[in-house]
Every structure is written in C-alpha cells, then in structure tokens.
Protein backbone atom coordinates (compact mmCIF):
# COMPACT_ATOMS: atom_id res chain seq x y z
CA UNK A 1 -40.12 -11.34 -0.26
CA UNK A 2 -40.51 -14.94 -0.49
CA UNK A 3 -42.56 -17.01 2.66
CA UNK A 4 -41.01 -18.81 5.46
CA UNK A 5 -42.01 -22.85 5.14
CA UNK A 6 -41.62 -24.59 8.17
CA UNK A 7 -40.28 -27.67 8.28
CA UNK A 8 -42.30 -30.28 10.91
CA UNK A 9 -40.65 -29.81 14.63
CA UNK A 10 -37.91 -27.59 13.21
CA UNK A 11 -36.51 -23.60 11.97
CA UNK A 12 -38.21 -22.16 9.12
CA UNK A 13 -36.84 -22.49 5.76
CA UNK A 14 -37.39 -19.89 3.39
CA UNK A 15 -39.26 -20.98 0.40
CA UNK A 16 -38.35 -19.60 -3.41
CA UNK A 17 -39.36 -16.55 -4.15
CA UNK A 18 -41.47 -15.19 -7.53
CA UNK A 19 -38.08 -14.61 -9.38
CA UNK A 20 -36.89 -17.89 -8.69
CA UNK A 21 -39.83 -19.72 -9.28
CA UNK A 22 -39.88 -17.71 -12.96
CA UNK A 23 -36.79 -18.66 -14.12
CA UNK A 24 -37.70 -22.34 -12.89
CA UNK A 25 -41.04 -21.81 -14.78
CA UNK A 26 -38.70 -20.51 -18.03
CA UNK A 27 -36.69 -23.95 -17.67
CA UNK A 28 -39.47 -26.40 -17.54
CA UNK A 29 -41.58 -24.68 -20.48
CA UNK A 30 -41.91 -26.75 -23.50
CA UNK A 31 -41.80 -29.97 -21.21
CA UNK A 32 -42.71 -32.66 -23.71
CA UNK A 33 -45.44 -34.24 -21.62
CA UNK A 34 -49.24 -33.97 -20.65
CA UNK A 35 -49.95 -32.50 -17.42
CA UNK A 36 -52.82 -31.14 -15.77
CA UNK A 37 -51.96 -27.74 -14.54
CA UNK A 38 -52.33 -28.67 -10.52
CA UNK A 39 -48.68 -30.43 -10.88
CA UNK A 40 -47.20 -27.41 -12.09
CA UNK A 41 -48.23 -25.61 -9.26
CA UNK A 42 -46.25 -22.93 -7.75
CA UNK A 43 -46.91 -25.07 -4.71
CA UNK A 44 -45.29 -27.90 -6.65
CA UNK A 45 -42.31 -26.28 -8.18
CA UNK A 46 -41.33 -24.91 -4.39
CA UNK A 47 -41.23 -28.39 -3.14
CA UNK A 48 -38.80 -29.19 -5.74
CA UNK A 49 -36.55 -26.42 -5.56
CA UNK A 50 -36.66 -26.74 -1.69
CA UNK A 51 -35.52 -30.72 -2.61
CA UNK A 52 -32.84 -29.66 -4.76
CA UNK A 53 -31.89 -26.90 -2.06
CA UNK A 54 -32.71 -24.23 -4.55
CA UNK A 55 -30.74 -25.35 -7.47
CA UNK A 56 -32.97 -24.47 -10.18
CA UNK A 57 -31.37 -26.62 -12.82
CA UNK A 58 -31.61 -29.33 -9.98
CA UNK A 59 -34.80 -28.31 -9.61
CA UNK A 60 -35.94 -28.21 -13.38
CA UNK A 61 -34.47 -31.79 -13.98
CA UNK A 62 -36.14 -33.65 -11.57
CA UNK A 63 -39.58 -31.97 -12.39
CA UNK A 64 -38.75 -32.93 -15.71
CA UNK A 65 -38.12 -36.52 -15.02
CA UNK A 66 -41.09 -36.41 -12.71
CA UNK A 67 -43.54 -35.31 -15.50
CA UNK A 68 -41.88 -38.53 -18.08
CA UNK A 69 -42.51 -40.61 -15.03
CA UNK A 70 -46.12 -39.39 -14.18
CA UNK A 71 -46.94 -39.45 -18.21
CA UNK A 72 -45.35 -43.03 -18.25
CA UNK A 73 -47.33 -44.63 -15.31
CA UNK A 74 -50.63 -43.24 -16.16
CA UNK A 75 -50.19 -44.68 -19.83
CA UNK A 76 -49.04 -47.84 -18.00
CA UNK A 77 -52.66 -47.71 -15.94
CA UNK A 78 -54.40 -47.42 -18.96
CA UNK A 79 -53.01 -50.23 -20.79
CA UNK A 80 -53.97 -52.47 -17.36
CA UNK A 81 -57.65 -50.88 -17.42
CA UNK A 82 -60.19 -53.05 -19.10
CA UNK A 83 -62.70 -50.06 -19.80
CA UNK A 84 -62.40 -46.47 -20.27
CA UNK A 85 -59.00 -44.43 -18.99
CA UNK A 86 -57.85 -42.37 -16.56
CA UNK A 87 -56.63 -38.89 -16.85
CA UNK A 88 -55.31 -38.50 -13.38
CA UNK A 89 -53.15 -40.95 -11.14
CA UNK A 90 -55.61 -40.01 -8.78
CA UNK A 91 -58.27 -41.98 -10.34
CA UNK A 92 -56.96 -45.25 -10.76
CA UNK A 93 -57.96 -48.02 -8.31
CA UNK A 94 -55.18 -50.78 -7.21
CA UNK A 95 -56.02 -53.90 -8.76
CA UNK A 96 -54.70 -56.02 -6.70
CA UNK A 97 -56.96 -54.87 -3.87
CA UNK A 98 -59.94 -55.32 -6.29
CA UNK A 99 -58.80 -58.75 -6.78
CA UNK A 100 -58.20 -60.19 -3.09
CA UNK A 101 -60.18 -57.71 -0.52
CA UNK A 102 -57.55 -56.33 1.90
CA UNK A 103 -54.48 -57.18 -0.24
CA UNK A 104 -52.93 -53.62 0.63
CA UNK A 105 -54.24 -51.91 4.37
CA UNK A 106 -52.48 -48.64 3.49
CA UNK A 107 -54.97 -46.29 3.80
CA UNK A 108 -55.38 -42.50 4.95
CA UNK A 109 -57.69 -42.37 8.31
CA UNK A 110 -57.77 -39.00 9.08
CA UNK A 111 -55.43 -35.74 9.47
CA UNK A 112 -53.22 -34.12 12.21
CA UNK A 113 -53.75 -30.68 14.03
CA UNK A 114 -52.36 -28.95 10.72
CA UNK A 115 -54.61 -30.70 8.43
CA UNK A 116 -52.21 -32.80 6.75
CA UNK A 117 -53.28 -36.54 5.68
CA UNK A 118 -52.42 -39.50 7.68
CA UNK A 119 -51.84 -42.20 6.23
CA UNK A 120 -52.30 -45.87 8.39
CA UNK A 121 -51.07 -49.30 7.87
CA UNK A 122 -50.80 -52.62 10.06
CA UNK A 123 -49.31 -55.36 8.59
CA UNK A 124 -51.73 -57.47 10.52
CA UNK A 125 -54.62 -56.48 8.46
CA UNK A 126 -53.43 -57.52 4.99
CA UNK A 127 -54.48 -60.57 3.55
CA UNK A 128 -51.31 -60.86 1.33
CA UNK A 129 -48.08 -61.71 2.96
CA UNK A 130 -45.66 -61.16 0.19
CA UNK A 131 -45.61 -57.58 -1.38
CA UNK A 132 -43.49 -57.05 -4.46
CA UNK A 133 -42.75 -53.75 -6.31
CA UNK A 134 -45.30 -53.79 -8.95
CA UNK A 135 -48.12 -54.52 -6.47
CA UNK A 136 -46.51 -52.07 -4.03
CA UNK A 137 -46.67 -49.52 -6.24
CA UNK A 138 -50.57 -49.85 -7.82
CA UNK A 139 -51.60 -49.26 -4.28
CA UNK A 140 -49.10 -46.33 -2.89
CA UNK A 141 -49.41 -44.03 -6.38
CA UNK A 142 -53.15 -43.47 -5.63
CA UNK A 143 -53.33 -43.92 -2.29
CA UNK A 144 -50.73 -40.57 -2.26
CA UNK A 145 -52.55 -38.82 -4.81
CA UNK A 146 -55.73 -38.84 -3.45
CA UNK A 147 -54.34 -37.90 -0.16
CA UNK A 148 -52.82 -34.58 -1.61
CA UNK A 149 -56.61 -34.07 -2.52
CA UNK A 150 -57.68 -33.64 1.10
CA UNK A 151 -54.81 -31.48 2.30
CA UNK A 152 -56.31 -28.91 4.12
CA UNK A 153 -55.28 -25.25 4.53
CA UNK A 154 -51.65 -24.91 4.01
CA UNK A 155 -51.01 -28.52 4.10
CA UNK A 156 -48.30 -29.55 1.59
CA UNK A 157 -47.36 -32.96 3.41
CA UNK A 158 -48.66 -36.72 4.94
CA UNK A 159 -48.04 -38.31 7.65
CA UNK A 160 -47.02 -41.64 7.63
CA UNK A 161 -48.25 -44.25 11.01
CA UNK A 162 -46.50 -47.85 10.17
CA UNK A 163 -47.72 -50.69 12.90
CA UNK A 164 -45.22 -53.32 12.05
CA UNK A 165 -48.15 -55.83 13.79
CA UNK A 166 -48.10 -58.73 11.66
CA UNK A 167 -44.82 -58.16 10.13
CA UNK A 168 -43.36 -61.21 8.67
CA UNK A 169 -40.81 -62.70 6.73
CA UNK A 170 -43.06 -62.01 3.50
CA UNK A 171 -42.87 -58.02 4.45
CA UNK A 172 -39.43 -58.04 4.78
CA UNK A 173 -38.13 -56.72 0.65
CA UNK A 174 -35.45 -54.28 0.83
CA UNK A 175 -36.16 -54.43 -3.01
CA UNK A 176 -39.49 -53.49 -3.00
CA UNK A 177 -39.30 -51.10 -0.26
CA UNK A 178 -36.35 -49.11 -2.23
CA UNK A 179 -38.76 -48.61 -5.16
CA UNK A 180 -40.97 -47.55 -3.00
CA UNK A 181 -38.72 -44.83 -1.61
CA UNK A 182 -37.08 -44.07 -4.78
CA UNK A 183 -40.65 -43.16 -5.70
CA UNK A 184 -41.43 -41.41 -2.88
CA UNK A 185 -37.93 -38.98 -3.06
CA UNK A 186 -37.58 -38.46 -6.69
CA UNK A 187 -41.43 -38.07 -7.33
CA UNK A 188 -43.51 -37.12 -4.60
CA UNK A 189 -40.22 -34.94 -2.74
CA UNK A 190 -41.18 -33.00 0.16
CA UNK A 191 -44.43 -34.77 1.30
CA UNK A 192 -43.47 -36.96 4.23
CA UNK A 193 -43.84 -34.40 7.29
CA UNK A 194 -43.26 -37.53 9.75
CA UNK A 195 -43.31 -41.09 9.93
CA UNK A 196 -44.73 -42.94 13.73
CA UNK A 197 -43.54 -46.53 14.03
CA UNK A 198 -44.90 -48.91 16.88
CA UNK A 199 -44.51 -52.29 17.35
CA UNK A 200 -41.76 -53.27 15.40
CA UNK A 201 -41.16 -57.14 15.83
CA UNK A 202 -37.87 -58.83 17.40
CA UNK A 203 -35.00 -58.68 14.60
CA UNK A 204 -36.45 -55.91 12.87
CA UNK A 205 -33.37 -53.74 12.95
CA UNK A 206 -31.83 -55.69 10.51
CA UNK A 207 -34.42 -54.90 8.13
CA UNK A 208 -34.44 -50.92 9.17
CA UNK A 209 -30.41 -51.44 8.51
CA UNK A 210 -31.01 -52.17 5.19
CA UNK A 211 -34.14 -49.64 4.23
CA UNK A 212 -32.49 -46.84 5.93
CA UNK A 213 -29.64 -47.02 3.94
CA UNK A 214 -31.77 -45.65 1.10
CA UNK A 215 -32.90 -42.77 2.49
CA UNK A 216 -31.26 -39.41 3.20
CA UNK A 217 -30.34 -38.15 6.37
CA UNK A 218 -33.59 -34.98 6.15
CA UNK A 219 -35.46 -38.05 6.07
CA UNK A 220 -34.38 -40.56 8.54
CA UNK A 221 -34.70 -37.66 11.22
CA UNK A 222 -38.24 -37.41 10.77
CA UNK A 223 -39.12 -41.39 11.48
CA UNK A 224 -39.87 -42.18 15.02
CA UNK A 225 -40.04 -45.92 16.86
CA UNK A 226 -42.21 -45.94 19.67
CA UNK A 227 -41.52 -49.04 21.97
CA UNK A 228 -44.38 -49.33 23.95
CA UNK A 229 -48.44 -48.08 23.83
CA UNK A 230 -47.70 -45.15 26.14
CA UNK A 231 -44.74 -43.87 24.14
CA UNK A 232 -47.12 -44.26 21.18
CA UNK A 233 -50.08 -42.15 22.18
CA UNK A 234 -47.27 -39.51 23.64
CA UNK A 235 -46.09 -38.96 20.06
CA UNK A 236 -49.55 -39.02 18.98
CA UNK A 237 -50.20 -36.39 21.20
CA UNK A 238 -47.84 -33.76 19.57
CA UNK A 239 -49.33 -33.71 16.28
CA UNK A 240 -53.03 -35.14 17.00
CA UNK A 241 -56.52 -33.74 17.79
CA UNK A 242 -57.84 -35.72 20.73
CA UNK A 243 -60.64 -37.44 18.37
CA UNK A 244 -57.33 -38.44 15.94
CA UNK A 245 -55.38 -40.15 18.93
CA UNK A 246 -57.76 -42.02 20.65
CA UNK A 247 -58.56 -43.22 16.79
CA UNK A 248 -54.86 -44.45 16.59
CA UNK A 249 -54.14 -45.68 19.87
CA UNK A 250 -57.62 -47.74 19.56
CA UNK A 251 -56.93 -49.58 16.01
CA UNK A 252 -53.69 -50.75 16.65
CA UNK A 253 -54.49 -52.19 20.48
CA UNK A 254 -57.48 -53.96 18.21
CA UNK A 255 -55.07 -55.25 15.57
CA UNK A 256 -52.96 -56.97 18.15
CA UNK A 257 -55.88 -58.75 19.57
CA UNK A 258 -55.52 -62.67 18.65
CA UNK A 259 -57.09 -63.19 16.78
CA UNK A 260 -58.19 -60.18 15.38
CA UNK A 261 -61.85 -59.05 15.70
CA UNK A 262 -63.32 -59.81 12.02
CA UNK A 263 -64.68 -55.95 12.28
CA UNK A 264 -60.86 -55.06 12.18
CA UNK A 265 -59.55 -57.87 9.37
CA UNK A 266 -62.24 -56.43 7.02
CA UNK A 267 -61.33 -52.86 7.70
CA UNK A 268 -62.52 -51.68 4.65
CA UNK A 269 -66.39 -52.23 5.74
CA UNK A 270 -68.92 -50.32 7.86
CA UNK A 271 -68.18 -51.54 11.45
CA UNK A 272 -71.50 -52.36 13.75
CA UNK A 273 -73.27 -49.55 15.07
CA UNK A 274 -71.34 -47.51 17.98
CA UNK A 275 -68.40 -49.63 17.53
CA UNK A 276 -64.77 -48.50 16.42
CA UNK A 277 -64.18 -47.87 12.61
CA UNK A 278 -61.31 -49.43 11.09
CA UNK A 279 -61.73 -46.90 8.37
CA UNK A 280 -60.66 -43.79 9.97
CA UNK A 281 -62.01 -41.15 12.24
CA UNK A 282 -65.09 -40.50 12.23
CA UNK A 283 -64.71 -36.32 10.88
CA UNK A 284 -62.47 -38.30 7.56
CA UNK A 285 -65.75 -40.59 7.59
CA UNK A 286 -68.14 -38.27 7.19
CA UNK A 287 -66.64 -35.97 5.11
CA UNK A 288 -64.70 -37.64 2.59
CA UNK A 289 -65.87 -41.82 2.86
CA UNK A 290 -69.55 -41.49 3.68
CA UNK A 291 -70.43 -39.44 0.66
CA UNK A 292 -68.47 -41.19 -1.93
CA UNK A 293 -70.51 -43.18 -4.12
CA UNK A 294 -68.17 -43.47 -7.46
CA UNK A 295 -69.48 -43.50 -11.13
CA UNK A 296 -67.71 -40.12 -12.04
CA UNK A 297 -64.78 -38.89 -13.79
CA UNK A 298 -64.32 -35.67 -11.88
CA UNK A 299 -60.79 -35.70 -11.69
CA UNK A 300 -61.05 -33.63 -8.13
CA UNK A 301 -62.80 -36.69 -5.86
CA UNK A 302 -61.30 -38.08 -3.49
CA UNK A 303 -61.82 -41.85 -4.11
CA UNK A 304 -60.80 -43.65 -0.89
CA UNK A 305 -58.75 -47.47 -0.71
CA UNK A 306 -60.03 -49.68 -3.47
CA UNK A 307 -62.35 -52.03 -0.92
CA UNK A 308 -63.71 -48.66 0.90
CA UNK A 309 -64.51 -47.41 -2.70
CA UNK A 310 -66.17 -50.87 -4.33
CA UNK A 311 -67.94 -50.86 -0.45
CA UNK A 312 -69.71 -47.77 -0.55
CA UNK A 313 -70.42 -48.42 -4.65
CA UNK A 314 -72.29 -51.66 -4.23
CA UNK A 315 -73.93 -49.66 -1.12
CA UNK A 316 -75.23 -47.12 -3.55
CA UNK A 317 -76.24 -49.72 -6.38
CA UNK A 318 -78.28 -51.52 -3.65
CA UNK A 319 -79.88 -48.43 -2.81
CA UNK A 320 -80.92 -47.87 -6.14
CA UNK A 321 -82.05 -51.23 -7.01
CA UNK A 322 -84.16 -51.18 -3.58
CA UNK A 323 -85.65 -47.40 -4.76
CA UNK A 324 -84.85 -46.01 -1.44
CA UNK A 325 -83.06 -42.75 -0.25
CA UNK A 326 -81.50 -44.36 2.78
CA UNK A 327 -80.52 -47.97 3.47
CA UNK A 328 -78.16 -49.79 6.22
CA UNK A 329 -74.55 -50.36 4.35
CA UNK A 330 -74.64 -53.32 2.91
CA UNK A 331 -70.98 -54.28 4.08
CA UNK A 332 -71.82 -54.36 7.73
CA UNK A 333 -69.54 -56.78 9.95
CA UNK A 334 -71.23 -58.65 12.54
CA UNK A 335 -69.89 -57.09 16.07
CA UNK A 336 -70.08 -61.09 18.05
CA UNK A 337 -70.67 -63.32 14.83
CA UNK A 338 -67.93 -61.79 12.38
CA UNK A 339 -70.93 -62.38 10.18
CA UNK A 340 -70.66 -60.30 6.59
CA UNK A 341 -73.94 -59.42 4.65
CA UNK A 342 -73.51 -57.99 1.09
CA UNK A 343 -69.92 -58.71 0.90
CA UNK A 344 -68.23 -60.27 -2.03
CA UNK A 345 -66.68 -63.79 -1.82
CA UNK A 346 -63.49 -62.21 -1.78
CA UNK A 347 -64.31 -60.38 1.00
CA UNK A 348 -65.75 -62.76 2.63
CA UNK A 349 -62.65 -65.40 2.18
CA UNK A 350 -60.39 -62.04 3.26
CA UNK A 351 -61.17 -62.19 6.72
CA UNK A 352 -61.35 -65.98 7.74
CA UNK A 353 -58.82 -67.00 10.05
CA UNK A 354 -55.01 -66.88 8.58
C-alpha cells in the first residue's frame, strides 16, 4: 500500500506505490545520461509521477528531459569554470555573485516547523538592478540544490519568502522570470510547498498579471501577499518556529530602513556581536554556515550563497595564515560605522550608498 503525501495546508494525496514506481523505473532505464544515483531516487521519481498526476509515460518523459537538462547545464558550468569541474549542480558557485558581492540576495535562512528550507530574498539588498535569465539562473540552480541538501526528515519541498522591498523597474522581466519558472516546473516539480509575499510596491499587479500567467493553477494557490507587517508575521506564524519568525519579521523591517543599515546591505558577512544576522537564523548558522570552510569536493556539503561561502573561506585562510584555532571573522560589519575589515573591494563598493 503506497503512503499518503500531504500536500502543504491541504487533503492527502496518495503517493505511487512500488509497482508503479517499477514500471516507471523499467521506462527510464537505459537513460542516455550521467546521473548520480540521489536524482533517481524513489523520492524523486514520486515527485514526478505526482506532477504528471500519475501518468507514467508523463512521468518517464519529463524525468527524461530533466536528466538531458541536468547533464546539459552541468557541462555548461564546466565550460564557465576556470579550474577543475564539478560533478554536482550542487557544487557550482554563481559567478556573478563572485564578481559583484551581493549581485543575487536569494539565499536559504533557515527552515519551517517541518524542516523544509526557506529560502529569502529582498530586492533591496541586491546590488544589481537588472537581472536577466542567464544570471538568474547561475544563482537559483545552486541555490535549490543545495537547499534539497538540508531537507530535514521527510522534507521533500522549500519555501519561498519574496520581499518585493526595493523592487524596481530593473526587477520587473516577465522574460526572465518565465525561465525561471519553466525551470522550476519542468525540473525541480513538486518543491515549492509555499511562497510568502510582503511588500509588494504600487503597480505591481501588472507585473503579477503577467508572471502568473505562467504558472498553473496547483501553483498560484500556494503564493500568498501579505499587505501589511502584522498580516506578515500571522502567516509566518502557521508554518514558523518562534526563533524562524521573529528572524523574518526582523530582516525585512531592517531592509526597509532608509537607508539600509550597512550590516543588512552586506548580508552575506558576520553581523556585530549580539546584533541581527542577515544570514539566517541563528540554528541554520550554526549548523550549516558556521562550519563551512570550502576546499572540498564532497559532493554532499552544503555550500551556502557564493559571498557567505568566499566569507567564511578567506575566514579560514586567515586563520591559517595567523596559526590560530580561533579568530574573530574577518568579514565583520561595523554596527555604528558600517566599517568592513577583511572584505574585498567588491564588497566593500557593494554596500556604499545606491
């Protein structure tokens, strides 16, 4: 007898059972392309056949497209690396956040009661104001990946917190944001548990008119607007630990603050001691950010946003060069001067004022 999967604030749905996922199985062998063996997961192949309603040709088509366009990207990757490869999506870095500091804020900050990753963005933290598919889509292919390394439990899905803060004419691509979604649907189908909105600017439901119309109805029910602060930490409420929603409500009252603390512009840094973390929670912190330190191919670390990562790597190098065990981060923000010690030039140029 096959498992019920619940679907976030609705009925169970039964999930295939072992004879469907065989013939599935029977369908997709041969598949032409390299893949390590976590994407043919029975935990995979259920997510597909529950996208294709249980169709298994459906079902076996799309994986099959899915595996060309996994195989296809990663070579892609590789051709853009200057040294070494990658064998997993999950390992490659966006370069266009390794070029300008803070060029993408999408980053996952923590998870939800049910141990699923959330992923944050506010449009007033990036230093880029004019996103186009191909950098789009460096940043949100590893960015996903590495968040379907920390799903805890049962966890098969993200959740998705957009604060439109900062949203300009230079976010506003109905191209670029249909890639995205075509990605997101044909690729990574079944992930999105639930999508929180707040502060969407004046006019924006022009925009939402036109995004919208790319997604499917399953999908449009699960993204919520929230008009107001209170309305905000009411959703958060539903799906939050207490630690999670005082984390949310907190970084996106800072992120409206004009101008914006520096401690919050350069969220990918250590924030002064005792203050708020632009990072994440502090349980994602210390579990998954704190002890990252790079210079490994283990395909099964987590590697956080690029400017977290290249943070916490020159934090390590310094602490080797210095010959100590334990050292102050090197990326610290000043809490009253916005002052930056240790950070790159980039970093440095990322957070003066817009």
């Amino acid at each position: 007898m096959s498992a019920p999967y619940f679907e976030d604030g609705g009925a169970a749905v039964e999930s295939p059972g072992p004879d469907t996922l065989a013939e599935l199985r029977k369908q997709i062998d041969g598949v032409a392309y390299p893949l390590d063996d976590s994407f043919l997961s029975d935990q995979t192949l259920q997510r597909y056949l529950r996208a294709r309603d249980g169709n298994v040709k459906a079902a076996a088509k799309m994986l099959t497209a899915s595996a060309k366009w996994r195989c296809d990207t990663l070579a892609e990757l590789n051709k853009e690396r200057k040294g070494g490869s990658v064998t997993r999506l999950s390992m490659a870095r966006c370069r266009f956040c390794t070029a300008q500091a803070g060029y993408h804020p999408m980053r996952q900050v923590g998870f939800d009661i049910d141990g699923r990753p959330i992923l944050y963005i506010s449009f007033a933290q990036a230093t880029n104001y004019w996103f186009k598919s191909a950098d789009a889509q460096a940043h949100l292919i590893p960015i996903l990946e590495n968040a379907e390394l920390t799903m805890k439990g049962s966890a098969e899905q993200f959740v998705w917190v957009i604060d439109y803060t900062g949203f300009g004419l230079g976010s506003c691509n109905p191209v670029q944001a249909s890639v995205s979604i075509r990605t997101l649907q044909n690729h990574y189908p079944e992930r999105l548990a639930r999508a929180l909105c707040i502060n969407a600017p004046w006019g924006f439901s022009g925009f939402w008119s036109a995004v919208s119309s790319f997604l499917d109805e399953k999908t449009k029910k699960k993204v919520t607007f929230c008009s107001s602060d209170a309305a905000f930490r009411d959703e958060c409420v539903k799906f939050c630990t207490a630690e999670m929603v005082e984390w949310l409500c907190t970084e996106q009252t800072l992120n409206k603050q004009s101008p914006m603390p520096p401690s919050q512009k350069a969220f990918w840094c250590p924030p002064p001691e005792s203050a708020h973390d632009p990072r994440g929670q502090e349980t994602f912190i210390k579990e998954f950010v704190e002890p990252y330190r790079g210079g490994t191919e283990d395909p099964t670390l987590f590697h956080p946003h690029a400017n977290i990562a290249e943070t916490a790597e020159r934090a390590a190098a310094e602490a080797g060069r210095a010959g100590a065990a334990l050292v102050p981060a090197v990326d610290s923000v000043g809490a009253e001067t916005g002052d930056m010690s240790g950070a790159s030039a980039t970093a440095a140029a990322a957070v003066a004022p817009q």
